[in-house]
Protein backbone atom coordinates (compact mmCIF):
# COMPACT_ATOMS: atom_id res chain seq x y z
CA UNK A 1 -1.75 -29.77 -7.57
CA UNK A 2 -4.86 -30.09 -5.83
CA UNK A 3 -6.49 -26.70 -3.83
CA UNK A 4 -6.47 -27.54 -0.56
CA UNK A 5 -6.71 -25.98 2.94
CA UNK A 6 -5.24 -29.47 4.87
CA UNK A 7 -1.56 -29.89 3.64
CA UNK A 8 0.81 -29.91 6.58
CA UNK A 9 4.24 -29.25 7.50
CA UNK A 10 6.68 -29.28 10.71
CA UNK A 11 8.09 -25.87 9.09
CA UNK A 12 7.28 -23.86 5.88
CA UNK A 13 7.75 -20.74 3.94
CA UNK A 14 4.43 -18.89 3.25
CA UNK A 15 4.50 -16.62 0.11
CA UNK A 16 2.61 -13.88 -0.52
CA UNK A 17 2.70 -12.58 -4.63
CA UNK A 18 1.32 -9.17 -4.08
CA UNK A 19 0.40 -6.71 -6.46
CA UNK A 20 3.79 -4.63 -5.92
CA UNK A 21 5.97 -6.77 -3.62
CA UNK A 22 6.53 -10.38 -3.06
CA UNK A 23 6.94 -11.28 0.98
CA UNK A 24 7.89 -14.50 2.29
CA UNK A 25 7.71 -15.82 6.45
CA UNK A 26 9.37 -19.09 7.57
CA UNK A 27 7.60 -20.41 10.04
CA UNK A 28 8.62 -23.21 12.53
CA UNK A 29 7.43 -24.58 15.99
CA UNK A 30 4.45 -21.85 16.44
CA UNK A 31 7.62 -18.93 15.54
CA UNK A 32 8.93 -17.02 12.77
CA UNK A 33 12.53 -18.01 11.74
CA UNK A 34 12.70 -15.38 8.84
CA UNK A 35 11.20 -12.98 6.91
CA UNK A 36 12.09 -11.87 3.30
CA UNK A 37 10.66 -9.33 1.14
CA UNK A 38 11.21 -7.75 -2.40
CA UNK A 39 9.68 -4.82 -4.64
CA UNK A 40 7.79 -6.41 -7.78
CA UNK A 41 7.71 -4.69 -11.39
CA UNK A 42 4.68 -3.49 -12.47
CA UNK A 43 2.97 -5.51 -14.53
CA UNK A 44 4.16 -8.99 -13.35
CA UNK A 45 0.98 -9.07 -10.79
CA UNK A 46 -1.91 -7.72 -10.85
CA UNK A 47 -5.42 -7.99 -9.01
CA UNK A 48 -4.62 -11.19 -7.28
CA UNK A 49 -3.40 -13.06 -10.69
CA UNK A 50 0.15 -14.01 -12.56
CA UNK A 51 0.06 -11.55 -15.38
CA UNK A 52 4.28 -12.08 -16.68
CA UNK A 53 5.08 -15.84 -15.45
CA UNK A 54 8.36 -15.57 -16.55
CA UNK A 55 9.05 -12.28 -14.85
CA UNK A 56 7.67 -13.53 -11.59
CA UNK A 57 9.63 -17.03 -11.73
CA UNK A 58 12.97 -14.54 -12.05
CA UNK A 59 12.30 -12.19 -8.87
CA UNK A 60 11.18 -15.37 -7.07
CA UNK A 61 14.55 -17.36 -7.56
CA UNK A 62 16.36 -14.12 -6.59
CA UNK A 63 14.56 -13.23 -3.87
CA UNK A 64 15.03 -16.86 -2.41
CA UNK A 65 18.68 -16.96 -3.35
CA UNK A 66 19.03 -13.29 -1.50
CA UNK A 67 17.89 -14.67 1.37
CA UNK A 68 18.99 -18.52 1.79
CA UNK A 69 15.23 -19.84 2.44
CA UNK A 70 14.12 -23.25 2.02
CA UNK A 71 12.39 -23.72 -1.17
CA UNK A 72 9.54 -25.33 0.04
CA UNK A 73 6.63 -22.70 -0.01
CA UNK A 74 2.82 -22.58 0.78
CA UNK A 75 1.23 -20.18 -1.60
CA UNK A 76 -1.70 -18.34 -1.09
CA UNK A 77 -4.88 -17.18 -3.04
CA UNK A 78 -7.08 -13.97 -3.39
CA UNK A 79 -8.79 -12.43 -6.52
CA UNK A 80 -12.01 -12.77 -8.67
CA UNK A 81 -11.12 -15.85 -10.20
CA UNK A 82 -12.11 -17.50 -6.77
CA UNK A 83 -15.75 -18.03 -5.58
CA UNK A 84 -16.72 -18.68 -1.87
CA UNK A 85 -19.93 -20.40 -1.28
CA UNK A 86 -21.75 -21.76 2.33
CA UNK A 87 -23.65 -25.15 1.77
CA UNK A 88 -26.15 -26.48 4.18
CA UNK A 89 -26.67 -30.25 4.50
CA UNK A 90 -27.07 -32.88 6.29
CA UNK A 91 -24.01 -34.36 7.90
CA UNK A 92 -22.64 -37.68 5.80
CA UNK A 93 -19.70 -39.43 7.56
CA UNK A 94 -18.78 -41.72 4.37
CA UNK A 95 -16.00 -39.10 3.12
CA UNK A 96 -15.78 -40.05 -0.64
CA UNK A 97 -19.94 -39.61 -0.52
CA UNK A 98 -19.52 -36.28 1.58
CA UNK A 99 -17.53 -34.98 -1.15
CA UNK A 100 -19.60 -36.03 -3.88
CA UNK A 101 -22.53 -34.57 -2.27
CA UNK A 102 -20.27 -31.68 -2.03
CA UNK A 103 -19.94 -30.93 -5.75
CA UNK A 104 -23.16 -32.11 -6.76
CA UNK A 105 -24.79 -28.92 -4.52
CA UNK A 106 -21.83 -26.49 -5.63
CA UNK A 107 -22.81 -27.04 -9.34
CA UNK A 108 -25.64 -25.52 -8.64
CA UNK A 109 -24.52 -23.04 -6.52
CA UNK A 110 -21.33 -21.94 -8.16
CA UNK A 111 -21.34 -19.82 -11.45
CA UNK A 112 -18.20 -21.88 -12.91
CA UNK A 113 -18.15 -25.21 -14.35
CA UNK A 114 -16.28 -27.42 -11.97
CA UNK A 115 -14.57 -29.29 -14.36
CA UNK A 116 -12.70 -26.63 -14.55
CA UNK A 117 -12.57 -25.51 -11.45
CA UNK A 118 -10.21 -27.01 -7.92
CA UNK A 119 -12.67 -27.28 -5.11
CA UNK A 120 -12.25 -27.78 -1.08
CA UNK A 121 -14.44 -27.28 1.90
CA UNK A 122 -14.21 -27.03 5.28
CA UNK A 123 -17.04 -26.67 8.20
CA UNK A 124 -17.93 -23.40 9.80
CA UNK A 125 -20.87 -25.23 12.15
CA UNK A 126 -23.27 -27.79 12.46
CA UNK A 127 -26.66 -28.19 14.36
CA UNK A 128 -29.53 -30.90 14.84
CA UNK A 129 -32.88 -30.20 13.69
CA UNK A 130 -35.81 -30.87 14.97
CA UNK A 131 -36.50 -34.27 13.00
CA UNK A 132 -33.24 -35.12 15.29
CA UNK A 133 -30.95 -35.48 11.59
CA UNK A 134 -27.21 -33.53 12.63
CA UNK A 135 -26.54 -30.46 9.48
CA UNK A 136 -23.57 -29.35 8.88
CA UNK A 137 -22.76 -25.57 7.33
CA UNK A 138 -19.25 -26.21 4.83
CA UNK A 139 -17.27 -23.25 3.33
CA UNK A 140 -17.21 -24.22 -0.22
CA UNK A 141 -14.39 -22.72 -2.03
CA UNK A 142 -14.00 -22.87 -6.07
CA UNK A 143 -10.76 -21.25 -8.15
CA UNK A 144 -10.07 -21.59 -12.13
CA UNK A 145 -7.77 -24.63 -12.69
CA UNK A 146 -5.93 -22.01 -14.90
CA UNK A 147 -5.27 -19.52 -12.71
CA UNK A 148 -3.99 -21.77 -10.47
CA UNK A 149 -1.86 -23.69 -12.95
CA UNK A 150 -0.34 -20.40 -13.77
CA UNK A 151 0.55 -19.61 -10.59
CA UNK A 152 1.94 -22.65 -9.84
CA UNK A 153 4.72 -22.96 -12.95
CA UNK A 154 5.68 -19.07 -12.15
CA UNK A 155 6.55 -20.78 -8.75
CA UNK A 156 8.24 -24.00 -10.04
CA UNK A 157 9.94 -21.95 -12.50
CA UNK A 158 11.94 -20.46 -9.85
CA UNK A 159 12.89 -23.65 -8.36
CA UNK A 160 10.62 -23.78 -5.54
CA UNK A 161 8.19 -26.33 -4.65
CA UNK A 162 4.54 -25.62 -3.77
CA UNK A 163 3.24 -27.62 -1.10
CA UNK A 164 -0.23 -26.58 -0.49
CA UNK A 165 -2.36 -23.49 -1.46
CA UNK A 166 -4.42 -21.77 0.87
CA UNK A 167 -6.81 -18.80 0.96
CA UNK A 168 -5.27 -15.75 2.02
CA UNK A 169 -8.30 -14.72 4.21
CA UNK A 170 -7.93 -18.02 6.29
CA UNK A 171 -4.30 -16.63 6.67
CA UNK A 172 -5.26 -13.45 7.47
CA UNK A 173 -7.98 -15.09 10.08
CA UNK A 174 -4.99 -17.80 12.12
CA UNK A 175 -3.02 -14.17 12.20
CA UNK A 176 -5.72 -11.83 13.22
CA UNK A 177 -9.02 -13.33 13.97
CA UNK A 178 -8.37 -13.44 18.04
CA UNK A 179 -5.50 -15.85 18.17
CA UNK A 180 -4.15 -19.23 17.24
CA UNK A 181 -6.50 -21.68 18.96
CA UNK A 182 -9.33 -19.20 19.65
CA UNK A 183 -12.48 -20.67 20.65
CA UNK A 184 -15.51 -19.89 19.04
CA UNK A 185 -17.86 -18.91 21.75
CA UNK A 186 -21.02 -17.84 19.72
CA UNK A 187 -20.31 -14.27 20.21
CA UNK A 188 -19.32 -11.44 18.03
CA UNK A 189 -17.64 -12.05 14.71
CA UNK A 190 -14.25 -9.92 13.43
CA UNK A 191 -14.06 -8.51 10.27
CA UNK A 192 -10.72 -8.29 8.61
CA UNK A 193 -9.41 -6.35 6.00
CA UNK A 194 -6.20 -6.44 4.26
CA UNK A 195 -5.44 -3.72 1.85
CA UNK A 196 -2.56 -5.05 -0.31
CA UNK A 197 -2.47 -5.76 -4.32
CA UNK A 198 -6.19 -7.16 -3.55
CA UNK A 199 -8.73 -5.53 -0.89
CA UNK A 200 -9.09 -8.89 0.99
CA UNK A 201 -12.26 -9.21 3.27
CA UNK A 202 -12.65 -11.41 5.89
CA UNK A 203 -15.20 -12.30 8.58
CA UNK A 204 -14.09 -14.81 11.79
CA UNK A 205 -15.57 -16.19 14.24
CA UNK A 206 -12.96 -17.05 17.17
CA UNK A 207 -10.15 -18.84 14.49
CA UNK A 208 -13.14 -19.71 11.90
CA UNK A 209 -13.02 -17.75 8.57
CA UNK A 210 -17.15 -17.74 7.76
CA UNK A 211 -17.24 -15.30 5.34
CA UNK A 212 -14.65 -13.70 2.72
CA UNK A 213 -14.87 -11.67 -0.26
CA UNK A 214 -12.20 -10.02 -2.37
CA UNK A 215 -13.62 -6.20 -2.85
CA UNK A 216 -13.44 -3.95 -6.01
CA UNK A 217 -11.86 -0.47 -4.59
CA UNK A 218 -7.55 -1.27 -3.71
CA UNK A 219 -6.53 1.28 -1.45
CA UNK A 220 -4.65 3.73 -2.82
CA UNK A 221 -2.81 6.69 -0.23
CA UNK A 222 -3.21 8.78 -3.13
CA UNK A 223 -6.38 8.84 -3.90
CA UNK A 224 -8.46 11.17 -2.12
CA UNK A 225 -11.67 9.65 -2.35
CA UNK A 226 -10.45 5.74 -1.70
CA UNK A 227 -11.13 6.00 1.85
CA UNK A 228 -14.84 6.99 1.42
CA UNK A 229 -15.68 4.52 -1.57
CA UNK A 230 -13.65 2.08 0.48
CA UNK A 231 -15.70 2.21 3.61
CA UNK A 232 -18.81 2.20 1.64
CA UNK A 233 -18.10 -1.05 -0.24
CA UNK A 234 -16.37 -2.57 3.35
CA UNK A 235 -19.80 -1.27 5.32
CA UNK A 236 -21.87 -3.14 2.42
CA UNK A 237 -20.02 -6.60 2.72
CA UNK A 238 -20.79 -6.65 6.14
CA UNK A 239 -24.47 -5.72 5.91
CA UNK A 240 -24.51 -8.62 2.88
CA UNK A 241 -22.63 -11.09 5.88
CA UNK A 242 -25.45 -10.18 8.51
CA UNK A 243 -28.35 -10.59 6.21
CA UNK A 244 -27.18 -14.52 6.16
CA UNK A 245 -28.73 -17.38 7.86
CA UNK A 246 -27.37 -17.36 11.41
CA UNK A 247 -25.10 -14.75 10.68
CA UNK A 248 -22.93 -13.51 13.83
CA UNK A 249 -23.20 -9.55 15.10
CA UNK A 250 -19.83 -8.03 14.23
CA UNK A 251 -18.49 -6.32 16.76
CA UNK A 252 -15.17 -4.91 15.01
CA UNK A 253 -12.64 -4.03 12.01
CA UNK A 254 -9.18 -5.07 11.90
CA UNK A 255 -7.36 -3.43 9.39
CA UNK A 256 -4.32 -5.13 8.27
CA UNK A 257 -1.70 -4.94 5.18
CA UNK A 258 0.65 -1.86 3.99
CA UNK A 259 -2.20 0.64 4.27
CA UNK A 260 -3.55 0.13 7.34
CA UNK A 261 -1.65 2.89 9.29
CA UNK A 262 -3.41 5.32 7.20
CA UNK A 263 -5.49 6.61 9.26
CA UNK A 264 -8.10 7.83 7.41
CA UNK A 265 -10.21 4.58 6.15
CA UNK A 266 -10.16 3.76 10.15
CA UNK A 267 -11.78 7.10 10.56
CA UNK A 268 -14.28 7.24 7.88
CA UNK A 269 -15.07 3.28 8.17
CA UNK A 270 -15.51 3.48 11.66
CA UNK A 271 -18.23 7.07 10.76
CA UNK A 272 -20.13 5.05 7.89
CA UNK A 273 -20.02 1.77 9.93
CA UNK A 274 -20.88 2.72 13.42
CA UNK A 275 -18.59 -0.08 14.46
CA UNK A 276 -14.86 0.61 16.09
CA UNK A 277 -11.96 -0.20 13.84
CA UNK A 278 -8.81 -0.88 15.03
CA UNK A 279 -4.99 -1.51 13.04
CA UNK A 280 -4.12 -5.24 13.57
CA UNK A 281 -0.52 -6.11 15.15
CA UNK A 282 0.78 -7.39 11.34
CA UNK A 283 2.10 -10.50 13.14
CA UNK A 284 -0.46 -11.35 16.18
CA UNK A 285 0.96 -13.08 18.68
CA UNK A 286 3.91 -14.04 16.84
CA UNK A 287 5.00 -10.67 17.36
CA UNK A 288 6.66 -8.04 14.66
CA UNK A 289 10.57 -8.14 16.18
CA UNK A 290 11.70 -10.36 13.91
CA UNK A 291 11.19 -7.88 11.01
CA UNK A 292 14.35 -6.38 10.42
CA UNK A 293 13.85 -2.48 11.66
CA UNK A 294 14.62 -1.36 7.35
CA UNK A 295 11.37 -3.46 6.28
CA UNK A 296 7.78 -2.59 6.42
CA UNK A 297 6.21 -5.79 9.27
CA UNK A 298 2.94 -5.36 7.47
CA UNK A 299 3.96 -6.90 4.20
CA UNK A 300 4.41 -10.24 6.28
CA UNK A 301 0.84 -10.50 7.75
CA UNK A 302 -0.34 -12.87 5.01
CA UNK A 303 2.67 -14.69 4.08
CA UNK A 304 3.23 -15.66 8.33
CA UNK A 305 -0.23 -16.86 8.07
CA UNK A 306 -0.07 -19.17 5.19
CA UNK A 307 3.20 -20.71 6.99
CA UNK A 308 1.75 -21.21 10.26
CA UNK A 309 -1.16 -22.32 8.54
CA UNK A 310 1.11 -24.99 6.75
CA UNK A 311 2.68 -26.29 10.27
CA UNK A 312 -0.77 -26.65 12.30
């Protein structure tokens, strides 16, 4: 299966494989029609990668049986296997020699050979120079063929079929970054960050993911000194995003995942950052009722944005 940000769907299940849970979100007609979620072994997941294929394809099919959802899923991506890139070139309307373009300035780019590598791009912006010729600015994304391939027979194994796999940053963007639909005005950009299995960084600008990075330090509510080295590494991604060409001012954190209502990486980002930080609503406007009262709503905040990202 190819990686690709553009498959579509009137309805779909997004699935999130976390680190220490799996969560699933049907999504249909702009709503959520169900939400699932399940504890994972150790072991079986692990820093955004299939680690026990076998394992996972078992609490998959039971977690899907459980629950009586469709088995057509939209997975979703986020670990060090991946590499985000921005290109700059001129804008070529022929798509097949847009594309080749494409991979003949990732190669150089991109510190993974690209035969084995999947590859997609969308654009973030374009603008006219002065000699008059239209550029574009593309969000180049790269992921081992492996990894992938892994993660996709764990899925199959459980009798589900993948239809399309996505970042989770541009999930956690259509769920957080201002709304579904939200313009992009040219003014202040939104960082996210989602502290699940991976530490999942994201920068919008009105529904636009520009910028993501998966960070080294998972938050941990044990560990004393996680909210310190946490802020430090979030504070330096963002001084990294600014110090790019026609970077946007960023305004604000949105925290978002299972350890976002601790409150102490909102207080100590928002002392080392300067910048206010805030604890997203896990589902945005889709709103967190539908999460049975038992069940933790910000498990879902990924998987609800892969779905809805399936049916736009």
């Amino acid at each position: 299966m190819a990686f690709s940000f553009r498959k579509r769907a009137t309805a779909s299940v997004g699935l999130d494989i976390d680190g220490s849970f799996l969560a699933a979100a049907l999504v249909d007609g702009g709503s959520i029609g169900r939400v699932a979620s399940a504890d994972l072994d150790a072991g079986v997941a692990s820093d955004g990668e299939v680690k026990d294929p076998s394992a996972l394809s078992s609490a998959l099919k039971e977690l899907f049986r459980r629950h009586d959802l469709p088995r057509n899923v939209h997975l979703g991506v986020a670990n060090q296997q991946i590499v985000v890139r921005h290109l700059d070139m001129p804008l070529i309307k022929d798509e097949a020699e847009r594309e080749a373009a494409v991979r003949f300035q990732a190669a150089e780019t991109i510190a993974m050979p690209l035969e084995e590598a999947v590859l997609d791009f969308q654009t973030v912006g374009a603008s006219e120079g002065p000699d008059g010729v239209t550029r574009e600015r593309l969000l180049v994304v790269a992921a081992r063929e492996s990894m992938i391939s892994q993660l996709i027979a764990a899925v199959k194994g459980a009798g589900l079929k993948p239809q399309g796999i996505d970042l989770n940053a541009f999930a956690l963007v259509r769920m957080l970054g201002g709304g579904a639909g939200s313009e992009d005005t040219g003014g202040p950009a939104r960082v996210i960050c989602h502290l699940g299995g991976v530490t999942n960084l994201a920068i919008a600008a009105g529904s636009m993911c520009v910028f993501t990075r998966p960070l080294r330090t998972v938050w941990s509510a044990q560990d004393e000194d996680a909210a310190a080295s946490l802020a430090e590494e979030i504070r330096l991604s963002i001084d990294f995003h600014m110090a790019q060409p026609d970077a946007r001012p960023v305004r604000q954190v949105v925290l978002s995942g299972p350890g976002a209502a601790d409150g102490r990486l909102a207080t100590e980002l928002g002392s080392v950052s300067g910048l206010e930080v805030a604890v997203g609503d896990p589902l945005g406007e889709l709103g967190a009722h539908t999460v049975p009262s038992h069940d933790d709503p910000y498990r879902y905040t990924v998987a609800a944005g892969l779905a809805l990202g399936a049916t736009a």
